[in-house]
PDB file of N, CA and C in Angstrom:
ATOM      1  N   UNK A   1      25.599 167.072  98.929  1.00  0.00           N
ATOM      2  CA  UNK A   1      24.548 168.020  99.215  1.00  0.00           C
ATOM      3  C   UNK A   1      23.286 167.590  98.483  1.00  0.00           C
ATOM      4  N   UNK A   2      22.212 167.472  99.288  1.00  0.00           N
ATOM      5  CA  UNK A   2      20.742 167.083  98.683  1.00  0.00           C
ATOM      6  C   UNK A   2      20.498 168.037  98.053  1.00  0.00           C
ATOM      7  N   UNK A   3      19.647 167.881  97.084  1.00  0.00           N
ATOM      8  CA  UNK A   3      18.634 169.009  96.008  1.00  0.00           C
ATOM      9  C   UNK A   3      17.034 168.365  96.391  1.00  0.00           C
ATOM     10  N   UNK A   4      16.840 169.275  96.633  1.00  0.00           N
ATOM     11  CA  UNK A   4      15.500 169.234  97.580  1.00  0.00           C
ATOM     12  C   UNK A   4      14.440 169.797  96.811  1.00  0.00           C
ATOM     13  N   UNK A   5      13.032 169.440  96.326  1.00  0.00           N
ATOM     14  CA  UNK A   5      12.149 170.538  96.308  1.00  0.00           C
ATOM     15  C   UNK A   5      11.068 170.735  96.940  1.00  0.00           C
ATOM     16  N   UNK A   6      10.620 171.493  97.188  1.00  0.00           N
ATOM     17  CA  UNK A   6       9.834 172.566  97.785  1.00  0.00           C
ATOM     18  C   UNK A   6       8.529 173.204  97.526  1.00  0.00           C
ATOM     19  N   UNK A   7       7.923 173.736  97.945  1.00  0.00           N
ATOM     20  CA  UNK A   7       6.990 174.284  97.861  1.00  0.00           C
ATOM     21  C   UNK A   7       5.927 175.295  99.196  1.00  0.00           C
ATOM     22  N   UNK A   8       6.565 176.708  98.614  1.00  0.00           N
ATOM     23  CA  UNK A   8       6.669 177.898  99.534  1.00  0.00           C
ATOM     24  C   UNK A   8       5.075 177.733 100.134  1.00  0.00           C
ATOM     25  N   UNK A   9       4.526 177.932 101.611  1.00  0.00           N
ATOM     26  CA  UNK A   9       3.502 177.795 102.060  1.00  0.00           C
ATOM     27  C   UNK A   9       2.638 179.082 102.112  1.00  0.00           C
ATOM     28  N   UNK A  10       3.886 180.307 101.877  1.00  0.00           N
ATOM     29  CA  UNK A  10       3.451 181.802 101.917  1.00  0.00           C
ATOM     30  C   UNK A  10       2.989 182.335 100.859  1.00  0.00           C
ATOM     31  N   UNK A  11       3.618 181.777  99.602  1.00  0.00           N
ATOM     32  CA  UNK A  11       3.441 182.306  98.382  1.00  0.00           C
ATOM     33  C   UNK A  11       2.579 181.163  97.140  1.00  0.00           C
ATOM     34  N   UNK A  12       3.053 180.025  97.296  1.00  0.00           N
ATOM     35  CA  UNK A  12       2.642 178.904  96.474  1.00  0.00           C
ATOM     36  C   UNK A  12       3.809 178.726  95.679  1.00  0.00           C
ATOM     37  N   UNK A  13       4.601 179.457  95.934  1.00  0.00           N
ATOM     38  CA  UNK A  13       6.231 179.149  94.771  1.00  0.00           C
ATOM     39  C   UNK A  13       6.883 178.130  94.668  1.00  0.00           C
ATOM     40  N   UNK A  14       7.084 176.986  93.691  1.00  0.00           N
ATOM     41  CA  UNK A  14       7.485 175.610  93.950  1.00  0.00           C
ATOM     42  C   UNK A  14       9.025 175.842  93.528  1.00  0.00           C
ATOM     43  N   UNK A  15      10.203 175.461  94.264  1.00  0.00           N
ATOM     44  CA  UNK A  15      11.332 175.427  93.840  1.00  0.00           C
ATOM     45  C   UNK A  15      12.421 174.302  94.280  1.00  0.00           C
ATOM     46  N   UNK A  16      13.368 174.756  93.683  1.00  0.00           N
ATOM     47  CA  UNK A  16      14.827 173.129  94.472  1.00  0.00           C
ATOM     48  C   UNK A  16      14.962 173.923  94.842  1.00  0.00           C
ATOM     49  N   UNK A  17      16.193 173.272  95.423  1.00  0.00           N
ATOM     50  CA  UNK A  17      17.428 174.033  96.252  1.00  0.00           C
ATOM     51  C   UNK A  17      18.384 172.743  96.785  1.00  0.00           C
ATOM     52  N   UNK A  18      19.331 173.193  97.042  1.00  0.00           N
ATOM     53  CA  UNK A  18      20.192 172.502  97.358  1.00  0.00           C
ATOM     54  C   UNK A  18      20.475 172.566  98.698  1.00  0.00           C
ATOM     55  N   UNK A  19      20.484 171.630 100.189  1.00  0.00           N
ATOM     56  CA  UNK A  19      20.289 172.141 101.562  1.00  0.00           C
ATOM     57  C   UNK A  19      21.737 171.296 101.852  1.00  0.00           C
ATOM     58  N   UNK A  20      22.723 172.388 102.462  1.00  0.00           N
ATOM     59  CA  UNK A  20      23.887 172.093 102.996  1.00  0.00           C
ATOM     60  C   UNK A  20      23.677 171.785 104.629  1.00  0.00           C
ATOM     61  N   UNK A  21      24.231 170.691 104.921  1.00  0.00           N
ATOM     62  CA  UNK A  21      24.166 170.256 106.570  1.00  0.00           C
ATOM     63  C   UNK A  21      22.998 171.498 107.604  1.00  0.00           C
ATOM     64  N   UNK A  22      23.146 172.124 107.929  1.00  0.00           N
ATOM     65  CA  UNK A  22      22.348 172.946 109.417  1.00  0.00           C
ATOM     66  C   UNK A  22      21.823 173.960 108.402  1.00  0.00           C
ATOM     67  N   UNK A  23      21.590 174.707 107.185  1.00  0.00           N
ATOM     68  CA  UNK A  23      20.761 175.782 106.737  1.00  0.00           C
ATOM     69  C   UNK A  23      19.593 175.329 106.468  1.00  0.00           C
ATOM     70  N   UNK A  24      18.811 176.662 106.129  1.00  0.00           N
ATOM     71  CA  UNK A  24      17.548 176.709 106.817  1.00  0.00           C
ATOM     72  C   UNK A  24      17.071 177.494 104.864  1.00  0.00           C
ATOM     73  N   UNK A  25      16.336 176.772 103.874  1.00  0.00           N
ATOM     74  CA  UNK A  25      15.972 177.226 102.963  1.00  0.00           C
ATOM     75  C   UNK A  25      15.192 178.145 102.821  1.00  0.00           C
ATOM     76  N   UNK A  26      14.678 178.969 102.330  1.00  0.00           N
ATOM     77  CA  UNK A  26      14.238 180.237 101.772  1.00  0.00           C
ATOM     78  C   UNK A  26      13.606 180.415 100.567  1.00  0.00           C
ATOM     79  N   UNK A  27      12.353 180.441 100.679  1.00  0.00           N
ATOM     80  CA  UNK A  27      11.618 180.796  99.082  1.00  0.00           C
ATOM     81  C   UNK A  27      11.947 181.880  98.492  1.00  0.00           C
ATOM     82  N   UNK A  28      12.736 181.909  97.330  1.00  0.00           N
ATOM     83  CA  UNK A  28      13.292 182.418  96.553  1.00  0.00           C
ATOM     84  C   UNK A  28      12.407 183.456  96.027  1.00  0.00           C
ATOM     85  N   UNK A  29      11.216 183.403  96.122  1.00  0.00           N
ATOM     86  CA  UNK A  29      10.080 185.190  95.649  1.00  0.00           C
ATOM     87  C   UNK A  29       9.577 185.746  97.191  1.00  0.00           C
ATOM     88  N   UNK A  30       9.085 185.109  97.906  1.00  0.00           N
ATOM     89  CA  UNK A  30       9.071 185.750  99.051  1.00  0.00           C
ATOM     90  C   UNK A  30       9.945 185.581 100.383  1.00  0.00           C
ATOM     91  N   UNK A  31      10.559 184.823 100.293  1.00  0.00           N
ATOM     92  CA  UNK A  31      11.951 184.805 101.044  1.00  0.00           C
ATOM     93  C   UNK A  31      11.518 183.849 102.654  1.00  0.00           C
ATOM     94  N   UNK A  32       9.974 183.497 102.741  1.00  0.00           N
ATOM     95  CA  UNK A  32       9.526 182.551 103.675  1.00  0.00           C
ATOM     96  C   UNK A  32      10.370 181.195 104.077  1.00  0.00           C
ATOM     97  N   UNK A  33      10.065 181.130 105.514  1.00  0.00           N
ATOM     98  CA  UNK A  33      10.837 179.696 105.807  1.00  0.00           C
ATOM     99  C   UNK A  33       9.587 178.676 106.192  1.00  0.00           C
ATOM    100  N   UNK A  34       8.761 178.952 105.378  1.00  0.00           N
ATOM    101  CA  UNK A  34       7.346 177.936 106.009  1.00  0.00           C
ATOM    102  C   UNK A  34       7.164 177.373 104.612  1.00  0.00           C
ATOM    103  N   UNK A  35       7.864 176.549 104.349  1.00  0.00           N
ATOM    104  CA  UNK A  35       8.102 175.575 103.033  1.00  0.00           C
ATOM    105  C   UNK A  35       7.836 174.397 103.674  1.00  0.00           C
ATOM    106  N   UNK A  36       6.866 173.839 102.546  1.00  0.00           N
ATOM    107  CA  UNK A  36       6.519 172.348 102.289  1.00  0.00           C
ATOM    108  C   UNK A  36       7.413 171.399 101.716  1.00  0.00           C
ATOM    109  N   UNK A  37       8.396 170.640 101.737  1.00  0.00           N
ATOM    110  CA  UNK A  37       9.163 169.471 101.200  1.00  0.00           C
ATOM    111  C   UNK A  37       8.827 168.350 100.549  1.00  0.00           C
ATOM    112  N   UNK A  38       8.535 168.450  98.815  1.00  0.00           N
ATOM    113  CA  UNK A  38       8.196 167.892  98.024  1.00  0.00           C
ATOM    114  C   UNK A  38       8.978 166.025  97.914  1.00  0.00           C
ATOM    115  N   UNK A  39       8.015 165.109  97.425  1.00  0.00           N
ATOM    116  CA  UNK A  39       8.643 164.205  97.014  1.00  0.00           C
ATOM    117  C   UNK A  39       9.541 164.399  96.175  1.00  0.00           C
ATOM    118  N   UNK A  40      10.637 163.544  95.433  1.00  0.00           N
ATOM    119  CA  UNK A  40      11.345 163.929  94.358  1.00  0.00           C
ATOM    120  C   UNK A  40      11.528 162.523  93.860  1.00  0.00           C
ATOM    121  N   UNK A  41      12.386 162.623  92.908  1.00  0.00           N
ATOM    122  CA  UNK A  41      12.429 161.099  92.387  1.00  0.00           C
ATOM    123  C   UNK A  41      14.098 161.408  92.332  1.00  0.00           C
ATOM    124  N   UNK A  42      14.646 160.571  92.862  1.00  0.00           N
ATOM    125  CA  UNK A  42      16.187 160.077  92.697  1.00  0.00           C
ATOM    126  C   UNK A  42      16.763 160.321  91.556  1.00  0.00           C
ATOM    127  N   UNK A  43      17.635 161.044  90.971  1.00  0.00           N
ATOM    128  CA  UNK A  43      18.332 160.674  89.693  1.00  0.00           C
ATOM    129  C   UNK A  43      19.026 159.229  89.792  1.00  0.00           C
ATOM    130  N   UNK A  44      18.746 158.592  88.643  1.00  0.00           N
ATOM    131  CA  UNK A  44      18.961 157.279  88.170  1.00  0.00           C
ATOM    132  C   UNK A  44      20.175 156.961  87.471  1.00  0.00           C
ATOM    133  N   UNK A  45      21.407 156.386  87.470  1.00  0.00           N
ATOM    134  CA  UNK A  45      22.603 156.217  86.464  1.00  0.00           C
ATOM    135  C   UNK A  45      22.045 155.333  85.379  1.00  0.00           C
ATOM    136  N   UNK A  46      21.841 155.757  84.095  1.00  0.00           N
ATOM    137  CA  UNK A  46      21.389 154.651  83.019  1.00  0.00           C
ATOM    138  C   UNK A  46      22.453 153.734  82.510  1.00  0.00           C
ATOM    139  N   UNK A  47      23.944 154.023  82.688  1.00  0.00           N
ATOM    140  CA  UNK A  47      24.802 153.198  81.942  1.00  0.00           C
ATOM    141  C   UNK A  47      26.103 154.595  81.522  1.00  0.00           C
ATOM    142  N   UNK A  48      26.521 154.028  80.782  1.00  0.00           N
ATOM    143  CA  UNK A  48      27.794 155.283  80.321  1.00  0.00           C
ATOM    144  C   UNK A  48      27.280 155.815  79.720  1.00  0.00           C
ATOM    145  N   UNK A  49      26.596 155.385  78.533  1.00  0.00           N
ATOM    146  CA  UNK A  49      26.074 156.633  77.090  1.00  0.00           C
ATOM    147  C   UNK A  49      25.193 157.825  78.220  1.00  0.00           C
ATOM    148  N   UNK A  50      24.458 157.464  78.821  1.00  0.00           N
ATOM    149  CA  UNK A  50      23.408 158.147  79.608  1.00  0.00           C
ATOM    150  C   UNK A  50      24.104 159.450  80.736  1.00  0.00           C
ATOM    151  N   UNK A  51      24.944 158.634  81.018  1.00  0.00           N
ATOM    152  CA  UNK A  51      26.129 159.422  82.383  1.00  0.00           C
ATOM    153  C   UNK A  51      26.869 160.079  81.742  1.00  0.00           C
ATOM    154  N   UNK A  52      27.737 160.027  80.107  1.00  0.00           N
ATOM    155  CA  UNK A  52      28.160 160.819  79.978  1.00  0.00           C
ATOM    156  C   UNK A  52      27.853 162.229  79.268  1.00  0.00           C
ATOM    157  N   UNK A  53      26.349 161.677  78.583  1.00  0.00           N
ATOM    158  CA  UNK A  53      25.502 162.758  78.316  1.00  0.00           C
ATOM    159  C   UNK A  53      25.239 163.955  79.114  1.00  0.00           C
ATOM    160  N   UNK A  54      24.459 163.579  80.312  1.00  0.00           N
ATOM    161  CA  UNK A  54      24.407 164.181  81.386  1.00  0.00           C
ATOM    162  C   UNK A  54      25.532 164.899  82.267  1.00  0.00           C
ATOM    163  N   UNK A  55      27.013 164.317  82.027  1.00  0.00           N
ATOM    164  CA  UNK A  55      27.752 164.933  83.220  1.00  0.00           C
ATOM    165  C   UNK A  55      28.447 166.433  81.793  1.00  0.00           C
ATOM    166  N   UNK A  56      28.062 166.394  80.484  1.00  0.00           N
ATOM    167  CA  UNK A  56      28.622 166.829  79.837  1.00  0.00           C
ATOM    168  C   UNK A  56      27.668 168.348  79.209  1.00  0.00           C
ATOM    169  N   UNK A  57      26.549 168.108  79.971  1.00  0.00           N
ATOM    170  CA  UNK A  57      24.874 169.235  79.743  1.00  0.00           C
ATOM    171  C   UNK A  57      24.600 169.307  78.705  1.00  0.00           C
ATOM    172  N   UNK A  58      25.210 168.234  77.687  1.00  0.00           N
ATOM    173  CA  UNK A  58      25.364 168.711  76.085  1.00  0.00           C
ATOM    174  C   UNK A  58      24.033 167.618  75.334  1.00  0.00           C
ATOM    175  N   UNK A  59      24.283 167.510  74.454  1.00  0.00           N
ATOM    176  CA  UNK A  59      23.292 166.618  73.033  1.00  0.00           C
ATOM    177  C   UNK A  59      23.854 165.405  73.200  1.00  0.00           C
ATOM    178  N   UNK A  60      23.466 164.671  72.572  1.00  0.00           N
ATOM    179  CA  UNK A  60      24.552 163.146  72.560  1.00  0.00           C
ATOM    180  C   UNK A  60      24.593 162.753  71.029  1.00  0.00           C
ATOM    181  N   UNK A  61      25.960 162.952  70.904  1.00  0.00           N
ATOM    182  CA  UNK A  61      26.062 162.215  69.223  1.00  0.00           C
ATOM    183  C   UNK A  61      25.227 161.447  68.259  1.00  0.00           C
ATOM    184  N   UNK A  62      23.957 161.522  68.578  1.00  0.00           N
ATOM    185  CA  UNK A  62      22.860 159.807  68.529  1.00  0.00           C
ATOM    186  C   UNK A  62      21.884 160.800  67.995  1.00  0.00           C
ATOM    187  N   UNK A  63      21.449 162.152  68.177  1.00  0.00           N
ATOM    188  CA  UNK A  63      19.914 162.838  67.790  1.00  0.00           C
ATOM    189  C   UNK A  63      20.884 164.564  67.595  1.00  0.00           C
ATOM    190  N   UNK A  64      21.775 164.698  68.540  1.00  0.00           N
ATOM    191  CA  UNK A  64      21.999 166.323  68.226  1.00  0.00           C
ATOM    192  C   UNK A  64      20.938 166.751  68.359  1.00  0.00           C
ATOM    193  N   UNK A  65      20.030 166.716  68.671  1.00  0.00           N
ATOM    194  CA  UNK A  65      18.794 167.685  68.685  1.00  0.00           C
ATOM    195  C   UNK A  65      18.327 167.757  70.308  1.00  0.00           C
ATOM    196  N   UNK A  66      18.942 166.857  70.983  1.00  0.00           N
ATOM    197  CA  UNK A  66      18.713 167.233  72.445  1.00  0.00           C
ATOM    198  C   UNK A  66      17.040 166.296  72.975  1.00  0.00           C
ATOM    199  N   UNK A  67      16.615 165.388  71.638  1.00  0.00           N
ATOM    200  CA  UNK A  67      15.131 165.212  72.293  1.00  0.00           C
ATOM    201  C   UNK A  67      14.890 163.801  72.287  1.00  0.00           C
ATOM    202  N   UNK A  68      16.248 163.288  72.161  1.00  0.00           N
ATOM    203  CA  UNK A  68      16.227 161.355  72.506  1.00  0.00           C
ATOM    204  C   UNK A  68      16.220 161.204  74.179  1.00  0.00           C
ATOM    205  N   UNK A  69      16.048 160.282  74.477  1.00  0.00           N
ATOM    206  CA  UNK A  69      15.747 159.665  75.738  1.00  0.00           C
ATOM    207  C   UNK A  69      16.706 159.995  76.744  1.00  0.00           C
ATOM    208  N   UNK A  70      17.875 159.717  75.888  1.00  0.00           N
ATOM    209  CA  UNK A  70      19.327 160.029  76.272  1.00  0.00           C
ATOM    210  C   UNK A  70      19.379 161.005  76.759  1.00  0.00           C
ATOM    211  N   UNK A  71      18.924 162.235  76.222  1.00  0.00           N
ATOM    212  CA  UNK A  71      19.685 163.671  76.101  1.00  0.00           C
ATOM    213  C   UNK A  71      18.569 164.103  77.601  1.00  0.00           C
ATOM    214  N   UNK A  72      17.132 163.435  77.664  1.00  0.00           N
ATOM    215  CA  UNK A  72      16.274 164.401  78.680  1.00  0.00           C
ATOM    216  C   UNK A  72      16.596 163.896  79.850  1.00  0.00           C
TER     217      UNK A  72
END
């Protein structure tokens, strides 16, 4: 499933979403289907330290503080 973002044409509300095969997205404050479809940038695999940071939503043993390269 793609994660898509957006940007509501009714309201100005910029959001993701995630678009399953045939549905039809919905701006989440005014509930419009006249959404604009933002560029996005691909999530990137950096290697293991990076992948398992990420698949784990946590800190990475390396900063604990959540604000190394790794962790954003």
């Amino acid at each position: 499933m793609p994660l898509y973002d957006f940007i509501c044409r009714a309201c100005g509300c910029a959001f993701e979403v995630l678009v399953r095969g045939s549905d039809r997205p919905s701006c989440p404050q005014c509930q419009s289907h006249d959404l604009a479809k933002q560029v996005s940038a691909p999530a990137a695999r950096t290697g293991n330290k990076g992948a398992s940071a990420s698949r784990g939503g946590g800190k990475c043993s390396g900063c604990a503080g959540g604000n190394c390269r790794t962790c954003r």
